[in-house]
PDB file of N, CA and C in Angstrom:
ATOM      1  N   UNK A   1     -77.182 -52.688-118.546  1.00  0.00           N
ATOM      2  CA  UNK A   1     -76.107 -52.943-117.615  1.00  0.00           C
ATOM      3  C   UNK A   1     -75.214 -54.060-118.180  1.00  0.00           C
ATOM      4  N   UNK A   2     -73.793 -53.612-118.250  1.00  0.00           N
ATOM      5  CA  UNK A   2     -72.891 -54.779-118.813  1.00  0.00           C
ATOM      6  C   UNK A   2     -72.440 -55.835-117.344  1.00  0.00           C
ATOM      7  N   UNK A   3     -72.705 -56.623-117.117  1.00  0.00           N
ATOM      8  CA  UNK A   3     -72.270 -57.565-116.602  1.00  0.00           C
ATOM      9  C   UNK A   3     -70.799 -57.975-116.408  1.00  0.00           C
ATOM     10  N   UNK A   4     -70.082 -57.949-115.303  1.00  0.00           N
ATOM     11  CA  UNK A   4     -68.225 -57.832-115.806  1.00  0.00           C
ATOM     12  C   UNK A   4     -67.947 -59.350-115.199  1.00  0.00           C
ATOM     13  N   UNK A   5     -67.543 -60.576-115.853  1.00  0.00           N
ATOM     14  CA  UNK A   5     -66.993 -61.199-114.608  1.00  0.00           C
ATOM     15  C   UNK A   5     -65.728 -61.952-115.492  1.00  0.00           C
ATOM     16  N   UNK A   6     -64.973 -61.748-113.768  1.00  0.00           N
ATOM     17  CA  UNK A   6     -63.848 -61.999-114.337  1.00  0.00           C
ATOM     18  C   UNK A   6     -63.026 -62.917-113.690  1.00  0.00           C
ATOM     19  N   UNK A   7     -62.323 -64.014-114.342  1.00  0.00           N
ATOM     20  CA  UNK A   7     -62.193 -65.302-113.734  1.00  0.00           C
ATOM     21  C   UNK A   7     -60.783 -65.166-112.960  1.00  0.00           C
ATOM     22  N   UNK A   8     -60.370 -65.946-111.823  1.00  0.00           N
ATOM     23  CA  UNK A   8     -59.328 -65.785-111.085  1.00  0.00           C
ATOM     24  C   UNK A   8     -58.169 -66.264-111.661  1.00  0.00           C
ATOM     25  N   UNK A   9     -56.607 -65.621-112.063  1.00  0.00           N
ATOM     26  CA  UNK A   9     -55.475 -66.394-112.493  1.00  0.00           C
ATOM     27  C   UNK A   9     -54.892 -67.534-111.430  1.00  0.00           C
ATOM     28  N   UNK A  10     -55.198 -68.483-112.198  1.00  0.00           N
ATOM     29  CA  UNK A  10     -54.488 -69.614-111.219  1.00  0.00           C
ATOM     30  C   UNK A  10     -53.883 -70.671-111.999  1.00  0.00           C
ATOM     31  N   UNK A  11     -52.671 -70.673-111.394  1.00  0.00           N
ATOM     32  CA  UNK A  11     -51.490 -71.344-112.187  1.00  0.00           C
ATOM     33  C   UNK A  11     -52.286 -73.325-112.172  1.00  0.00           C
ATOM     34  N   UNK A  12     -53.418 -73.169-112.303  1.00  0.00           N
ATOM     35  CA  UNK A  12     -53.895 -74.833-112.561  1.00  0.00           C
ATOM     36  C   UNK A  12     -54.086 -75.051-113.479  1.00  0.00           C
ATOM     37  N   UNK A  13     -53.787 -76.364-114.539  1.00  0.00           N
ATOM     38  CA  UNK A  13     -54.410 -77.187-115.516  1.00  0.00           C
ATOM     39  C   UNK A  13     -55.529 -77.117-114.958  1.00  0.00           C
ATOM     40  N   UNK A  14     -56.572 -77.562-116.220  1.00  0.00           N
ATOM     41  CA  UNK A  14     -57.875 -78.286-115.757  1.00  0.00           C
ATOM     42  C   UNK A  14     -58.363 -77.562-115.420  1.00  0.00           C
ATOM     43  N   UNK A  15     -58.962 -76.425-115.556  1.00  0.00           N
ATOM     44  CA  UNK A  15     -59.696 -75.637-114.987  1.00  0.00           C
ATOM     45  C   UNK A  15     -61.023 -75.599-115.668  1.00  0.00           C
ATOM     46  N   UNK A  16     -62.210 -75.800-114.873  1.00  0.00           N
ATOM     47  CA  UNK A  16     -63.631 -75.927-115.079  1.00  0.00           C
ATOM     48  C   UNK A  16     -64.715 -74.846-114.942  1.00  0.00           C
ATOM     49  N   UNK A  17     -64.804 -73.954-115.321  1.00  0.00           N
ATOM     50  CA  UNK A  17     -65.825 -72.835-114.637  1.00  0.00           C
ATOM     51  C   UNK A  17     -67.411 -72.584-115.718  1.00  0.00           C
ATOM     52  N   UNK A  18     -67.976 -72.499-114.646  1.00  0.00           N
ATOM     53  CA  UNK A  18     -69.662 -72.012-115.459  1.00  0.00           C
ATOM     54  C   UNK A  18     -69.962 -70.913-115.000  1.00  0.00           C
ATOM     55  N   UNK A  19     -69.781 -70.108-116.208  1.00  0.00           N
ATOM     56  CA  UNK A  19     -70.626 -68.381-115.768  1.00  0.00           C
ATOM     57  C   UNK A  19     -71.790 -68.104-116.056  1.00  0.00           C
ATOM     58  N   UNK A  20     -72.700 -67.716-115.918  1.00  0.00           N
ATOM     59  CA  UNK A  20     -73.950 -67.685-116.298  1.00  0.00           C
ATOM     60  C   UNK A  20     -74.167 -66.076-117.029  1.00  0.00           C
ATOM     61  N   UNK A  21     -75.132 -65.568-117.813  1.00  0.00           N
ATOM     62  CA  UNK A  21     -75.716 -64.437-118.373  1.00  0.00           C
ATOM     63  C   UNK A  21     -76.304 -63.970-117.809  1.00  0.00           C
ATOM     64  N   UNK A  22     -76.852 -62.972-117.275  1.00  0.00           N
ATOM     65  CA  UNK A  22     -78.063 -61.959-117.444  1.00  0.00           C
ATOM     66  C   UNK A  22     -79.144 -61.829-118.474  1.00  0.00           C
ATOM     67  N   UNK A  23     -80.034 -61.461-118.099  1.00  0.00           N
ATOM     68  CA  UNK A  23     -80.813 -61.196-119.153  1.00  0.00           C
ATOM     69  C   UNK A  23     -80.440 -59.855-120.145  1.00  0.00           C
ATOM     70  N   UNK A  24     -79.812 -59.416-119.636  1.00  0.00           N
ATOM     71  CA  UNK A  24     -79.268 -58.320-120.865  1.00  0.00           C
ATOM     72  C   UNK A  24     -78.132 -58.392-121.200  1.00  0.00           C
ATOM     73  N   UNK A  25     -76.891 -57.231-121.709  1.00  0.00           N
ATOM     74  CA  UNK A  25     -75.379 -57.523-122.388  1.00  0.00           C
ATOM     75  C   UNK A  25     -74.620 -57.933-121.215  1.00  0.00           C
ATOM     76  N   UNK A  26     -74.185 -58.954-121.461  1.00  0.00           N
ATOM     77  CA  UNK A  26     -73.020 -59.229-120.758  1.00  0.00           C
ATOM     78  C   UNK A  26     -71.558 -59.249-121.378  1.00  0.00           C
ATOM     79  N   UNK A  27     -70.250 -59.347-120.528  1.00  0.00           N
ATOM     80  CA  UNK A  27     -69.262 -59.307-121.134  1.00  0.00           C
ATOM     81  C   UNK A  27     -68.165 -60.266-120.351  1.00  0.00           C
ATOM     82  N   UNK A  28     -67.757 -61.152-120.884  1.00  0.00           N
ATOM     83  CA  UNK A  28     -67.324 -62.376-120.099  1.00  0.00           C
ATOM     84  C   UNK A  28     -65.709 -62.056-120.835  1.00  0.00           C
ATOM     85  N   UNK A  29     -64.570 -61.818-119.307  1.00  0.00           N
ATOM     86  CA  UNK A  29     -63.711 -61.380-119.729  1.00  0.00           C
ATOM     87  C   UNK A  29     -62.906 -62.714-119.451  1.00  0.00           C
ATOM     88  N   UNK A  30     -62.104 -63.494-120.737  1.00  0.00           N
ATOM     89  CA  UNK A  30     -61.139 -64.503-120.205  1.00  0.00           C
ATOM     90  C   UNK A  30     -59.538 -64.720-120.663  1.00  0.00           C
ATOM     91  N   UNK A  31     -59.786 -63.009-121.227  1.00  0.00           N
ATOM     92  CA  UNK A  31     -58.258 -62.894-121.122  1.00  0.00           C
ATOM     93  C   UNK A  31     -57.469 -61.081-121.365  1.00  0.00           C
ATOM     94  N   UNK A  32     -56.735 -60.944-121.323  1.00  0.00           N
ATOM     95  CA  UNK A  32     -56.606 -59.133-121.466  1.00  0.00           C
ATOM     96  C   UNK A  32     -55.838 -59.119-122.749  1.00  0.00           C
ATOM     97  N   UNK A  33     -56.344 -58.679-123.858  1.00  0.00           N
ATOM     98  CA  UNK A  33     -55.274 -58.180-124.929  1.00  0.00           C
ATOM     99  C   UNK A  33     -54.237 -57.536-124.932  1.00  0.00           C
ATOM    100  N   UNK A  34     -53.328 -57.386-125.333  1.00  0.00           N
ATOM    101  CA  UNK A  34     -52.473 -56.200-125.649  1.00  0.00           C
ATOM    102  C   UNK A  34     -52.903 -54.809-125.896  1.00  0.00           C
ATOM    103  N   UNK A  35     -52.167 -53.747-125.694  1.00  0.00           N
ATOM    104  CA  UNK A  35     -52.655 -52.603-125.336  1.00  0.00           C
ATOM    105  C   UNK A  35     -51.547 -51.742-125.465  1.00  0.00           C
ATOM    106  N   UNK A  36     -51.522 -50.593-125.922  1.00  0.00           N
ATOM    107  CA  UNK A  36     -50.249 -49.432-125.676  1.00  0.00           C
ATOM    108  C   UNK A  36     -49.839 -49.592-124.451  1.00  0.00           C
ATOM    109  N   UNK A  37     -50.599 -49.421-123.420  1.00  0.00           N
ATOM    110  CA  UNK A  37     -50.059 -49.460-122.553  1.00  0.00           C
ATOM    111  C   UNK A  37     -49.954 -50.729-121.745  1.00  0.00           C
ATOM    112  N   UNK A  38     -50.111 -51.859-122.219  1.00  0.00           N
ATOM    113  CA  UNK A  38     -50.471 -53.153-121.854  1.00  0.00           C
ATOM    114  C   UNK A  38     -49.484 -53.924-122.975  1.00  0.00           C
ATOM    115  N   UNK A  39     -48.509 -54.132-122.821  1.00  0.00           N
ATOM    116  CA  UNK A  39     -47.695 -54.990-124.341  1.00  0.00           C
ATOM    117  C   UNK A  39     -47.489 -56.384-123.971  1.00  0.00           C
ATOM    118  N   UNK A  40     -48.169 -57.162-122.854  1.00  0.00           N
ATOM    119  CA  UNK A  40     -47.771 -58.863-122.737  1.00  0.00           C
ATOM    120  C   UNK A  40     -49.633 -58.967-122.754  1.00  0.00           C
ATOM    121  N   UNK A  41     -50.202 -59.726-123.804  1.00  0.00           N
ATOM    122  CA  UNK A  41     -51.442 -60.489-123.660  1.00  0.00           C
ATOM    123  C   UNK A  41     -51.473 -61.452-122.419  1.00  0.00           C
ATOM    124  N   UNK A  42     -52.304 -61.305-121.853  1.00  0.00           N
ATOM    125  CA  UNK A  42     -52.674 -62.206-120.853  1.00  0.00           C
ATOM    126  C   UNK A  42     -53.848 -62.768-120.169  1.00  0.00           C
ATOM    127  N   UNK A  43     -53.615 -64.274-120.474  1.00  0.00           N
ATOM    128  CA  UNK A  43     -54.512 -65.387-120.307  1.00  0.00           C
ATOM    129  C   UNK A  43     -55.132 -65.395-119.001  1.00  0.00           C
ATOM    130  N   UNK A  44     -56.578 -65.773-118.699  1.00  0.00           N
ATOM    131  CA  UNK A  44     -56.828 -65.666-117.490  1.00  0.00           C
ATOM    132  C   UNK A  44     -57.116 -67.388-117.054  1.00  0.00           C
ATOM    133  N   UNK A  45     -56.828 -68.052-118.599  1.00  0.00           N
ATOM    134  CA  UNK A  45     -57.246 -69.488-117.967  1.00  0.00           C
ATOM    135  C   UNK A  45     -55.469 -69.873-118.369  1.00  0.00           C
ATOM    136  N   UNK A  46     -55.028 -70.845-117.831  1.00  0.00           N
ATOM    137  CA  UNK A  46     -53.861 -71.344-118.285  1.00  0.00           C
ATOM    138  C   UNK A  46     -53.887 -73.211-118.000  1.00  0.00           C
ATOM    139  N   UNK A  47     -53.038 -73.064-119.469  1.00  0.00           N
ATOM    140  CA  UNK A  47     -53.309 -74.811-119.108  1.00  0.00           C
ATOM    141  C   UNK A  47     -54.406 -75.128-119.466  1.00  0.00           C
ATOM    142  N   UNK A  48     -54.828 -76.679-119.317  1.00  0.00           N
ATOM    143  CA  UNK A  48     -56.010 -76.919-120.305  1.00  0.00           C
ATOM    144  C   UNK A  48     -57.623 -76.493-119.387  1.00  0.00           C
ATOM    145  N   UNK A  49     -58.349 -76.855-120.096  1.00  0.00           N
ATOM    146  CA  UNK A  49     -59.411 -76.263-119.293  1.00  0.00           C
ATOM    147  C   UNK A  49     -60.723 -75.618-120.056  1.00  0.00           C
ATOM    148  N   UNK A  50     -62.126 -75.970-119.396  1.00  0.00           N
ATOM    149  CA  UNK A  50     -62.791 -75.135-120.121  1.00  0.00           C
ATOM    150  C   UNK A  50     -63.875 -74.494-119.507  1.00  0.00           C
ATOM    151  N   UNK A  51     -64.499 -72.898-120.102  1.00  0.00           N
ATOM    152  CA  UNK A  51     -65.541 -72.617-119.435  1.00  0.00           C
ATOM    153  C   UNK A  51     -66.859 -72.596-120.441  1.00  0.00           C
ATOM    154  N   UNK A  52     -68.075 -72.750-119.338  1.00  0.00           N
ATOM    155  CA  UNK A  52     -69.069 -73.051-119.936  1.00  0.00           C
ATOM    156  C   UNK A  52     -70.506 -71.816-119.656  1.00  0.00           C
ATOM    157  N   UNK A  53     -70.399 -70.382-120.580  1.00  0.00           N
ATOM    158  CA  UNK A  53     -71.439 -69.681-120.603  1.00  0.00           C
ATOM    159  C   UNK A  53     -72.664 -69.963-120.114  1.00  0.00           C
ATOM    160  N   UNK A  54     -73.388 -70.034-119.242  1.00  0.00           N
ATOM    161  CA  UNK A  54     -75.222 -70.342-119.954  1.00  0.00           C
ATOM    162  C   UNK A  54     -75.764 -69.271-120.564  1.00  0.00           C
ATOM    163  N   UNK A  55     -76.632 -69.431-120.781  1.00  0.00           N
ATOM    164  CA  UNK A  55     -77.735 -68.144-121.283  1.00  0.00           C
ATOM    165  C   UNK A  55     -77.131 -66.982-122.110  1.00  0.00           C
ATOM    166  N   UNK A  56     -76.121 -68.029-122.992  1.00  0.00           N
ATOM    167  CA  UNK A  56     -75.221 -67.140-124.117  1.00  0.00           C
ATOM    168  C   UNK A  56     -75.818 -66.401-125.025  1.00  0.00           C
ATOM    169  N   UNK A  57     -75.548 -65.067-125.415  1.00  0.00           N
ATOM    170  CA  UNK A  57     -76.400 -64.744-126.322  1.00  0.00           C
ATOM    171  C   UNK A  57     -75.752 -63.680-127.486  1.00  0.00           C
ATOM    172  N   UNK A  58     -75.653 -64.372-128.565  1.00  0.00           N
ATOM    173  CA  UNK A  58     -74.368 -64.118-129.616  1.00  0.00           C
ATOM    174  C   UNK A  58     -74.393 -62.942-130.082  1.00  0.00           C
ATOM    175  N   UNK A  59     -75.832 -62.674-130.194  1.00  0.00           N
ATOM    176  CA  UNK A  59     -76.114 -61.324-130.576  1.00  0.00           C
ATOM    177  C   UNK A  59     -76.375 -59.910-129.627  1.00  0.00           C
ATOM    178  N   UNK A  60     -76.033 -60.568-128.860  1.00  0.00           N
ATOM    179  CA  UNK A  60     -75.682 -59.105-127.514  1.00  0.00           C
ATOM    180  C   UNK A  60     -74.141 -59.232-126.256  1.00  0.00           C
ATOM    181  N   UNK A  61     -74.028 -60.712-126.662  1.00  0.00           N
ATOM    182  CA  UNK A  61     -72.696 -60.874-124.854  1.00  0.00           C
ATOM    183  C   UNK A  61     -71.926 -60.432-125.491  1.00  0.00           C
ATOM    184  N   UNK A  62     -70.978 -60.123-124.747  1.00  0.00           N
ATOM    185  CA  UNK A  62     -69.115 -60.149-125.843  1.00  0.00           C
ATOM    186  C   UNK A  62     -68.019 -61.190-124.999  1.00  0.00           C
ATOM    187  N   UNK A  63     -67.300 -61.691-125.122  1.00  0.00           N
ATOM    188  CA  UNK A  63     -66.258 -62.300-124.648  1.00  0.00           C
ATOM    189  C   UNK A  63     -65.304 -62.129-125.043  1.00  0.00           C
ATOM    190  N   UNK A  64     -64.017 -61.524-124.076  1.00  0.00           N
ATOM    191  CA  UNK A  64     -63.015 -60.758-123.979  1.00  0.00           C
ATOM    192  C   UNK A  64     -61.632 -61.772-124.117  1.00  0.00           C
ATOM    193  N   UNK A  65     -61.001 -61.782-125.142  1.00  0.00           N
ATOM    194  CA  UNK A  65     -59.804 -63.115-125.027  1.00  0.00           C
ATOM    195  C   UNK A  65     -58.325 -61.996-124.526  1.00  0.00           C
ATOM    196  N   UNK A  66     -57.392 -62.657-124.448  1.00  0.00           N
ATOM    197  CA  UNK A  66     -55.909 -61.988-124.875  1.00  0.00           C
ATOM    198  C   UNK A  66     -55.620 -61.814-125.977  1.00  0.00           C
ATOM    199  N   UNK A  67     -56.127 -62.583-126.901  1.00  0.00           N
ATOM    200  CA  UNK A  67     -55.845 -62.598-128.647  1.00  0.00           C
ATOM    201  C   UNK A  67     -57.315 -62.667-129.398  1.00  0.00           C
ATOM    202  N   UNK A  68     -56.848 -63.289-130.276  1.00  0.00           N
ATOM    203  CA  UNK A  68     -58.055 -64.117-131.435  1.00  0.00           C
ATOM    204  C   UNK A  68     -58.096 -65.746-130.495  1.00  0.00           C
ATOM    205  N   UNK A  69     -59.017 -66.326-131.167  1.00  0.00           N
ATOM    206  CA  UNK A  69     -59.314 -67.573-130.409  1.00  0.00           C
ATOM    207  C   UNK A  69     -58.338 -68.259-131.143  1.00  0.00           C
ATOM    208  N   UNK A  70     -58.283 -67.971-132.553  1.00  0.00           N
ATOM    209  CA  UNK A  70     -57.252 -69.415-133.583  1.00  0.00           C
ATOM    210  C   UNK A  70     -55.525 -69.104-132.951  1.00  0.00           C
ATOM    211  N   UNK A  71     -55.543 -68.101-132.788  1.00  0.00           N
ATOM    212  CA  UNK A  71     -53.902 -67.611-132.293  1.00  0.00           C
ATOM    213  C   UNK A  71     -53.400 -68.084-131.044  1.00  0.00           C
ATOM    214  N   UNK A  72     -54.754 -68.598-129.684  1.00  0.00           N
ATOM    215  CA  UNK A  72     -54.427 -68.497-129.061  1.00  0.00           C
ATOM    216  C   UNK A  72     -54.786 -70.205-128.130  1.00  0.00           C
ATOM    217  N   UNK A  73     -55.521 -71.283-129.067  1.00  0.00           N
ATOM    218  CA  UNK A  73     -56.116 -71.754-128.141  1.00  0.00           C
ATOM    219  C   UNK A  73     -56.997 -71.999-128.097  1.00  0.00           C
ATOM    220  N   UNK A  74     -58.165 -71.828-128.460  1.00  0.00           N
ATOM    221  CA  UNK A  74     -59.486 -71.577-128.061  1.00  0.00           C
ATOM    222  C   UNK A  74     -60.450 -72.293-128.629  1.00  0.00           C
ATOM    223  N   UNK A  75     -61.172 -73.148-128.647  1.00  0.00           N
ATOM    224  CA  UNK A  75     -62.045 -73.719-129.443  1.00  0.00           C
ATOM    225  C   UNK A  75     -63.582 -73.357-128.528  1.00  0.00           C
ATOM    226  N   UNK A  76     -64.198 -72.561-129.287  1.00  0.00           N
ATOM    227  CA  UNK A  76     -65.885 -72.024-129.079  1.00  0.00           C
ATOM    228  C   UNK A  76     -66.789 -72.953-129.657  1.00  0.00           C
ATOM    229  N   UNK A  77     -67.588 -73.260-129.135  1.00  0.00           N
ATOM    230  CA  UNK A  77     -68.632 -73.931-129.708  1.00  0.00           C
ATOM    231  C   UNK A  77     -69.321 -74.388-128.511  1.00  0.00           C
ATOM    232  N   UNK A  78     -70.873 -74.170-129.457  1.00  0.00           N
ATOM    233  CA  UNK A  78     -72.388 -73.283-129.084  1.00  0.00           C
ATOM    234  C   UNK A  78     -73.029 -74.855-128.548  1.00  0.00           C
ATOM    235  N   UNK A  79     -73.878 -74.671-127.568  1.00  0.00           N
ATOM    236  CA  UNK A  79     -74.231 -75.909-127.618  1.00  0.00           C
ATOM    237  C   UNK A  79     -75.781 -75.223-126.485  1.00  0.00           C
ATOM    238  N   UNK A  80     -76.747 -75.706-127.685  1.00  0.00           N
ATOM    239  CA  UNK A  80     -77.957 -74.786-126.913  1.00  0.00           C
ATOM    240  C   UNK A  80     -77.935 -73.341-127.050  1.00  0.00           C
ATOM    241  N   UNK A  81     -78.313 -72.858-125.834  1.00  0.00           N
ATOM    242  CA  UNK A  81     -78.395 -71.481-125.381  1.00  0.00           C
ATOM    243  C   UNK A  81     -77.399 -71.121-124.337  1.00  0.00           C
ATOM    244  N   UNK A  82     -75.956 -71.974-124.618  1.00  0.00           N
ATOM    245  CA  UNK A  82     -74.732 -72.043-124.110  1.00  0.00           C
ATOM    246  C   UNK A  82     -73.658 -71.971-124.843  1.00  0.00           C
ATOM    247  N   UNK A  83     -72.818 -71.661-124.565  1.00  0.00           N
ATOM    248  CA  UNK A  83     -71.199 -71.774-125.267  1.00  0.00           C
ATOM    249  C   UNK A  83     -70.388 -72.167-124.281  1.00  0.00           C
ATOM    250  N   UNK A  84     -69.595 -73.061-125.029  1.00  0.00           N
ATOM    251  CA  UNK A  84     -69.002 -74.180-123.630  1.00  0.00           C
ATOM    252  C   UNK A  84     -67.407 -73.467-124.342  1.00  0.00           C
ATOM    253  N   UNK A  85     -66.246 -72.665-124.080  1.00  0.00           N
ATOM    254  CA  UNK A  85     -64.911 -72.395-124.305  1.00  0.00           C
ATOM    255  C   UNK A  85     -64.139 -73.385-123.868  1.00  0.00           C
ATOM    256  N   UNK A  86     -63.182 -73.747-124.473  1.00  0.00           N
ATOM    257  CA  UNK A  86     -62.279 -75.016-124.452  1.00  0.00           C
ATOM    258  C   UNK A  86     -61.144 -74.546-124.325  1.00  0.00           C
ATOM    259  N   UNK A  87     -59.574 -74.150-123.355  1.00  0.00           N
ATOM    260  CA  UNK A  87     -58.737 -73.939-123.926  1.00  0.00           C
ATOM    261  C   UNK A  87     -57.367 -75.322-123.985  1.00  0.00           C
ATOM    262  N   UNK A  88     -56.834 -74.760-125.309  1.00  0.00           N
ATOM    263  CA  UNK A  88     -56.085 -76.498-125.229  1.00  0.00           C
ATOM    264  C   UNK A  88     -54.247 -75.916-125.884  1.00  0.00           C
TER     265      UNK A  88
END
């Protein structure tokens, strides 16, 4: 079972959120790519802000951006059996 969660657009800086894993694949969506039929990428965090995975697991979750992380923002990094997302 993929796990969907998906964070609320809200025009705030500073935004803080902790999602947690499942024990199986999860898919942590925090932004929508571009798409044929989708041509504006869009951010689901805006402004600075960061979220913090638990029970991350590199070799099965996926996390869903608008872009690449370097294109867009994003600084990842693992801390434990967590990944804490930074956007700046």
């Amino acid at each position: 079972m993929v796990a969907k969660i998906k964070l609320a657009i809200e025009e705030l800086a500073n935004e803080f959120d902790v999602l947690i894993g499942s024990p199986g694949t999860d898919r942590f969506v925090l932004g929508v790519p571009a798409t044929r039929g989708n041509v504006t990428p869009t951010p689901l965090y805006l402004g600075n802000g960061q979220a913090t995975i638990r029970n991350f697991k590199a070799d099965k979750d996926f996390i869903q951006l608008q872009g690449n992380s370097l294109s867009y923002g994003y600084d990842l990094t693992p801390v434990g059996n967590n990944l804490s997302i930074q956007r700046f």
